[in-house]
N, C-alpha and C. Protein backbone atom coordinates (compact mmCIF):
# COMPACT_ATOMS: atom_id res chain seq x y z
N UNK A 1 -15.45 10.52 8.13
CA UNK A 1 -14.19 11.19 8.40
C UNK A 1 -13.16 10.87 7.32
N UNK A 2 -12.64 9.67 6.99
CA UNK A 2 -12.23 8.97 5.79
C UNK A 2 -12.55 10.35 4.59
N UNK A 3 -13.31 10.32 4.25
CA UNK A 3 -14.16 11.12 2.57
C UNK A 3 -13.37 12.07 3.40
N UNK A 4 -14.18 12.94 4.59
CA UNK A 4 -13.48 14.24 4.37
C UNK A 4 -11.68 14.68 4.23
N UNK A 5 -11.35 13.62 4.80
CA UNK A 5 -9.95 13.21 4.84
C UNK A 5 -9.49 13.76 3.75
N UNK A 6 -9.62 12.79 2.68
CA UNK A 6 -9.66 12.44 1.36
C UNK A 6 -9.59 13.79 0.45
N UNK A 7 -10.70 14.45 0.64
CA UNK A 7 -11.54 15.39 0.21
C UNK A 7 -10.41 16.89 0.39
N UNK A 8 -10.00 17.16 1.85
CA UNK A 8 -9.05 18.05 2.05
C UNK A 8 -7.83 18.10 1.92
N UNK A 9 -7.14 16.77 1.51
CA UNK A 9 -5.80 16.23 1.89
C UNK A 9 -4.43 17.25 2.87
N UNK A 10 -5.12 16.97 3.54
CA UNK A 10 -3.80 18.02 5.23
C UNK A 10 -2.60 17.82 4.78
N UNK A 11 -2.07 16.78 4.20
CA UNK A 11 -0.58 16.90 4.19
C UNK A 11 0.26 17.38 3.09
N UNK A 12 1.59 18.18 3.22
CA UNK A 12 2.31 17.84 1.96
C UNK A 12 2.24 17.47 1.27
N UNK A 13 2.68 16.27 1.64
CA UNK A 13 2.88 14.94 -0.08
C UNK A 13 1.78 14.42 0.03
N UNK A 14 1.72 14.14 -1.17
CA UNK A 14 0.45 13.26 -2.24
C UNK A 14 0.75 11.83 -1.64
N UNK A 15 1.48 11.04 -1.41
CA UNK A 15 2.04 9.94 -0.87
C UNK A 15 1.60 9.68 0.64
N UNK A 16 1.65 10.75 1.25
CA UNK A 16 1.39 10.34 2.96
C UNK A 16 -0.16 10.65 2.96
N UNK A 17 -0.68 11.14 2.31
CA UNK A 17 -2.03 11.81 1.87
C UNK A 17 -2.82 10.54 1.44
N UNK A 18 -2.08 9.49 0.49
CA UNK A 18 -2.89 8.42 0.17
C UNK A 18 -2.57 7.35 1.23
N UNK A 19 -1.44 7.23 2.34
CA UNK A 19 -1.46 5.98 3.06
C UNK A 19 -2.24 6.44 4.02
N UNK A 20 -2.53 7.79 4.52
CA UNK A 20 -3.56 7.99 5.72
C UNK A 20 -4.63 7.40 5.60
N UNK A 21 -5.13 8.09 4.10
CA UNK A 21 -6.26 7.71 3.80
C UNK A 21 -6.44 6.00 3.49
N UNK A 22 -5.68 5.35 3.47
CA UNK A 22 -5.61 4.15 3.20
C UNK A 22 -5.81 3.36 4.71
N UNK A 23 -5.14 3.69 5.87
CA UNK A 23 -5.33 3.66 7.14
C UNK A 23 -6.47 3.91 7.56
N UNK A 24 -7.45 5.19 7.28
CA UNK A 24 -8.44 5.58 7.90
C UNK A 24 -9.49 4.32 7.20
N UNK A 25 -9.13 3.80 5.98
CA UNK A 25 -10.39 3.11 5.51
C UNK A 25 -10.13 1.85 6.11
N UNK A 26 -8.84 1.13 6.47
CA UNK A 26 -8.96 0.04 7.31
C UNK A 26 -9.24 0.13 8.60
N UNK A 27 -9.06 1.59 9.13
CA UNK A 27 -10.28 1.34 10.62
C UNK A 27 -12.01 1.60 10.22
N UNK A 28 -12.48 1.57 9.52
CA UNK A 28 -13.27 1.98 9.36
C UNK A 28 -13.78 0.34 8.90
N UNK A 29 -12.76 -0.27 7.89
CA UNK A 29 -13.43 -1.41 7.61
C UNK A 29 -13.62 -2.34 9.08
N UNK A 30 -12.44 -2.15 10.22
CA UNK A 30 -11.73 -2.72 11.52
C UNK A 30 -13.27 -2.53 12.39
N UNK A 31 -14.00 -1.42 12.17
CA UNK A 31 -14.88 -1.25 12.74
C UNK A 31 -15.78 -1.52 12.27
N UNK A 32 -16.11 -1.59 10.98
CA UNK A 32 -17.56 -2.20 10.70
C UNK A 32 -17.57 -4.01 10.88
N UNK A 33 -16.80 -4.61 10.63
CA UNK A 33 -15.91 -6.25 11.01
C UNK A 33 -16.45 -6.48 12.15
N UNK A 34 -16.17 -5.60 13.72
CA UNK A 34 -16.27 -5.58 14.55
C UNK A 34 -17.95 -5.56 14.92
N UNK A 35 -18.38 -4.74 14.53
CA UNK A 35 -19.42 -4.33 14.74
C UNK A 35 -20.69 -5.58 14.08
N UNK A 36 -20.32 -6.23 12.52
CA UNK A 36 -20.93 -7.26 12.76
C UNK A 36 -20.26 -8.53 13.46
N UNK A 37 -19.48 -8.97 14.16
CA UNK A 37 -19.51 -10.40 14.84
C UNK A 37 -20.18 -9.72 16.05
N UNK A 38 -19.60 -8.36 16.47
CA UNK A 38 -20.73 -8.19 18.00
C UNK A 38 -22.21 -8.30 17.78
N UNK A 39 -22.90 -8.21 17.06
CA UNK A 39 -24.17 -8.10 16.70
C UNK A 39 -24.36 -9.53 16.41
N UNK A 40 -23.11 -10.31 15.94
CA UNK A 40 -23.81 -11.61 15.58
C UNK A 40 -23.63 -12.68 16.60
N UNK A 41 -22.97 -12.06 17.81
CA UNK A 41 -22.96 -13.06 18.72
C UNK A 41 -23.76 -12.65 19.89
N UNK A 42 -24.50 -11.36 19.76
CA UNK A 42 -25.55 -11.26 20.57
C UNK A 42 -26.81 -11.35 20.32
N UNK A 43 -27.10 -11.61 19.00
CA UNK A 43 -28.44 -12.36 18.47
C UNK A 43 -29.07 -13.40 19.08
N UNK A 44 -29.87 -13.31 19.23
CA UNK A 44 -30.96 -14.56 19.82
C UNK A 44 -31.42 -15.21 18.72
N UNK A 45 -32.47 -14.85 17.77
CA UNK A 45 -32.65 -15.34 16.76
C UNK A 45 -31.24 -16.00 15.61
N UNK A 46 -31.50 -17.39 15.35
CA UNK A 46 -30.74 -17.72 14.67
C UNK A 46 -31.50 -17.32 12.99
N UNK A 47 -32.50 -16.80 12.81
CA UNK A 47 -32.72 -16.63 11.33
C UNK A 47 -31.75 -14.76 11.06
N UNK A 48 -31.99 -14.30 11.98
CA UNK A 48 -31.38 -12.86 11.69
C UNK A 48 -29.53 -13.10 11.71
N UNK A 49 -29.08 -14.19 12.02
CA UNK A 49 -27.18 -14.48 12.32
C UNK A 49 -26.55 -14.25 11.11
N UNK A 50 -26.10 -14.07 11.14
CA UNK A 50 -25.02 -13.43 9.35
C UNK A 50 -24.90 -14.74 8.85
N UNK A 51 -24.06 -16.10 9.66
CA UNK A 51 -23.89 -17.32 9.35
C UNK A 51 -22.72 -17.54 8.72
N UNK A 52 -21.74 -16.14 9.30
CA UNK A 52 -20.74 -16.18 8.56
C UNK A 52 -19.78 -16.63 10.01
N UNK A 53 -18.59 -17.37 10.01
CA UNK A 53 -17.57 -17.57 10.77
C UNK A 53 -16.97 -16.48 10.86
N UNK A 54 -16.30 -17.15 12.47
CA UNK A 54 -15.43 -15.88 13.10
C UNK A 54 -13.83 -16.07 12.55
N UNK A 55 -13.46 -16.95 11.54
CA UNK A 55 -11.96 -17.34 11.52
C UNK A 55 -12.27 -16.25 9.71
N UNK A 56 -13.19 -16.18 9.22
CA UNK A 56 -13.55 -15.15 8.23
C UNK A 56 -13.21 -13.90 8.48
N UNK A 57 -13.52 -13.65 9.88
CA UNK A 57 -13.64 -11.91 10.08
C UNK A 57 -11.88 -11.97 10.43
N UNK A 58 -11.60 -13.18 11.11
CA UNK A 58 -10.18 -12.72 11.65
C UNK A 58 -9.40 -12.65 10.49
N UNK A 59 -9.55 -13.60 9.44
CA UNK A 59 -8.68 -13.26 8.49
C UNK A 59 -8.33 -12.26 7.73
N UNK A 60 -9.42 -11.72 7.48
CA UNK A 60 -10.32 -10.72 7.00
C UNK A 60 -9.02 -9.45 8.19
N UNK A 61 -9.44 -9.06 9.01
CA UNK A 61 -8.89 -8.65 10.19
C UNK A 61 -7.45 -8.37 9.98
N UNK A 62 -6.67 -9.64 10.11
CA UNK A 62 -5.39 -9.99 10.33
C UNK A 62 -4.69 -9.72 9.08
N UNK A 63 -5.19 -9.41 7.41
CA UNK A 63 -4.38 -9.27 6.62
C UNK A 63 -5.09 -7.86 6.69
N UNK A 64 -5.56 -6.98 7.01
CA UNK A 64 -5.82 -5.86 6.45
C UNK A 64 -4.25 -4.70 7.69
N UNK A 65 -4.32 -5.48 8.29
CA UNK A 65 -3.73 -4.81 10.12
C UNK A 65 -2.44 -5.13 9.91
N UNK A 66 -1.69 -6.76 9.21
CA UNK A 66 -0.86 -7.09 9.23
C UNK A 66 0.37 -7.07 8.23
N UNK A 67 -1.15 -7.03 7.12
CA UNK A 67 -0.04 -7.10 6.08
C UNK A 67 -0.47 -5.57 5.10
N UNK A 68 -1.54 -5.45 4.92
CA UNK A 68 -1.65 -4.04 3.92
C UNK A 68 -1.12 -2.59 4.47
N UNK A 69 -1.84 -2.55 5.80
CA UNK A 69 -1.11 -1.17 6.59
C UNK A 69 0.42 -0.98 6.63
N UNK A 70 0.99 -2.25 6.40
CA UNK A 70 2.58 -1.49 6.99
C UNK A 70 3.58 -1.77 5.87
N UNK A 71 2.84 -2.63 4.31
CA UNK A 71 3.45 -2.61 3.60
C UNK A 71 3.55 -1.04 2.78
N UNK A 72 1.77 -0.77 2.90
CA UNK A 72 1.56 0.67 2.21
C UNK A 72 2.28 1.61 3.31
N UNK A 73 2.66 1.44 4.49
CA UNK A 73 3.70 2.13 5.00
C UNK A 73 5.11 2.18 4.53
N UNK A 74 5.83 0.96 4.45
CA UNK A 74 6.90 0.71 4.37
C UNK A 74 7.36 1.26 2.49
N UNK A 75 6.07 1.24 1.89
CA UNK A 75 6.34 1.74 0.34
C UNK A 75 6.38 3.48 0.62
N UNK A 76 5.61 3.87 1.26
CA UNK A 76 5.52 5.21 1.70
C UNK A 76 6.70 6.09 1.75
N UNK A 77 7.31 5.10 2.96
CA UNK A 77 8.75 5.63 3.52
C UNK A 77 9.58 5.82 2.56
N UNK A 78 9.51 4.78 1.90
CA UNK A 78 10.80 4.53 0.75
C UNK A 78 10.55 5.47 -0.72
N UNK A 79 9.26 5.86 -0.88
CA UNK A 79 9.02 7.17 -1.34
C UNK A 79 9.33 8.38 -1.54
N UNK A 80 9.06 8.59 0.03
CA UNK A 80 9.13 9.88 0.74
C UNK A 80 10.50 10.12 0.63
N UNK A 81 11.72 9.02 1.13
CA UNK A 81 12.95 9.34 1.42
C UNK A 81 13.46 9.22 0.26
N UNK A 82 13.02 9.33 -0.94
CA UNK A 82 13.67 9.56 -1.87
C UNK A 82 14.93 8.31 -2.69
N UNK A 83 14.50 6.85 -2.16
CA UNK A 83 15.62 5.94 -2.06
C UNK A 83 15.60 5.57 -3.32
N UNK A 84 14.16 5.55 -3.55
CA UNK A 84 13.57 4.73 -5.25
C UNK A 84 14.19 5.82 -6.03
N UNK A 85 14.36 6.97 -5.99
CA UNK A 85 15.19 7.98 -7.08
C UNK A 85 16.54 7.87 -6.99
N UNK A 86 16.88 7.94 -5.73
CA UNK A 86 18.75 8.04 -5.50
C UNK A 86 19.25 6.59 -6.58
N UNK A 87 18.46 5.70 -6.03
CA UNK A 87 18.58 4.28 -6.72
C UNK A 87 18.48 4.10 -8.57
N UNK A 88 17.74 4.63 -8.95
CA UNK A 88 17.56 4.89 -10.12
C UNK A 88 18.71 6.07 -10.52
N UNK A 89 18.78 6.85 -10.18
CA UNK A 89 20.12 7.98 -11.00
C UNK A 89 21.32 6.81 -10.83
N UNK A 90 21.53 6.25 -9.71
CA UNK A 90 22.79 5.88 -9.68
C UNK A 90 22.92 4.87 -10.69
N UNK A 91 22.15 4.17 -10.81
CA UNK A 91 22.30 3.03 -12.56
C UNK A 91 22.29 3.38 -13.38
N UNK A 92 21.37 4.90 -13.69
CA UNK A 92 21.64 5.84 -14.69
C UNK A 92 23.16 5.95 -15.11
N UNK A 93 24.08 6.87 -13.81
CA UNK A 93 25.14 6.84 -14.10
C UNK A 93 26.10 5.88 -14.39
N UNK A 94 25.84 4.87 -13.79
CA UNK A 94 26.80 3.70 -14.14
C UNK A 94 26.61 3.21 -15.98
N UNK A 95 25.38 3.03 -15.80
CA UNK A 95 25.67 2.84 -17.23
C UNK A 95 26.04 3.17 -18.25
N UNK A 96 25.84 4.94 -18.00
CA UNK A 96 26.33 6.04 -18.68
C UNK A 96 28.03 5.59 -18.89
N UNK A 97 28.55 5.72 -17.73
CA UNK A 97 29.64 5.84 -17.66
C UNK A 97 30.23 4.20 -18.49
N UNK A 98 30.03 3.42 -17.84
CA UNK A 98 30.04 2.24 -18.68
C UNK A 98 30.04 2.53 -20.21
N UNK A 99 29.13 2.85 -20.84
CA UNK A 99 29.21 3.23 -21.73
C UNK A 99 29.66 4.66 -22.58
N UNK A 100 30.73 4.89 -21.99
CA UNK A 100 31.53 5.99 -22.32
C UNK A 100 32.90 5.62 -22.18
N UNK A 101 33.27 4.45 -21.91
CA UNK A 101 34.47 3.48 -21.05
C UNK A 101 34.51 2.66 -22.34
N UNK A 102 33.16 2.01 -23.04
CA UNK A 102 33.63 0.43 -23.90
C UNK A 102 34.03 1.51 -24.69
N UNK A 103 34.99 0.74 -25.89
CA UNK A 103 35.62 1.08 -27.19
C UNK A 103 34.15 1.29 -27.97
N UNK A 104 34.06 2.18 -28.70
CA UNK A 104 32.94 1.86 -29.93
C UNK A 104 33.09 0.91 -31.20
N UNK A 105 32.22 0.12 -31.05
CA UNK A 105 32.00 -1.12 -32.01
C UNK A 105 31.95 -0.67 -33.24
N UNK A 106 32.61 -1.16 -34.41
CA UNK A 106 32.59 -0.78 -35.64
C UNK A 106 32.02 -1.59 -35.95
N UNK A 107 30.81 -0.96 -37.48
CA UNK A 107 30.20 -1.88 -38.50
C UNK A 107 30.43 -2.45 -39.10
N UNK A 108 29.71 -3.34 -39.00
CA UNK A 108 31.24 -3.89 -40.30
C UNK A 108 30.23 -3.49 -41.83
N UNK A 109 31.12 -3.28 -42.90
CA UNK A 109 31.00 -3.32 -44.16
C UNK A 109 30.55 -4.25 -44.94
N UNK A 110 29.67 -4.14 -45.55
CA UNK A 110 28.62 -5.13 -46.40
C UNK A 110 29.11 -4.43 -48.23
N UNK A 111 29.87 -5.28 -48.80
CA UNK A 111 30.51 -5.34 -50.12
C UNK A 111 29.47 -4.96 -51.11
């Protein structure tokens, strides 16, 4: 679902188009995570066990949920709403103006 996602992009912007898709691949990773500790804690055989810890998967888990989803959100927003441009013209102008304000510096003369 992810690929086809990807593949059609449904939305408007190019921006909400890449955090979906950025979302769809952390459930997808959320679910494959899932899918091996369930398998590895219903194993009988200890030669078939991954042998990997569960404080691995949570971490694993906990920065993809906690910290990547809502930063690539929170960059999104600030995108979308146009803040990173408003922000940039306005230093544009200041400096402009600033520099239309100092006196112009004379060269000095070399004899």
């Amino acid at each position: 679902f992810a690929a086809l996602h990807s593949y059609l992009k449904p939305f408007d912007s190019p921006n909400m188009n890449r955090l979906v898709t950025l979302v769809l691949i952390i459930l997808v990773l959320n679910y494959l995570c899932l899918m091996v500790l369930f398998a590895d804690q219903n194993m009988d055989d200890d030669d078939a066990k991954t042998g990997l810890r569960l404080s691995d998967f949570g971490l694993v888990l906990l920065v993809l949920n906690v910290v990547v989803a809502p930063v690539a959100a929170l960059v999104t927003i600030v995108v979308e709403s146009g803040a990173d441009t408003r922000a940039r013209k306005m230093l544009r102008a200041r400096a402009k103006a600033a520099k239309q304000q100092a006196p112009p510096q004379k060269k000095p003369q070399v004899p």
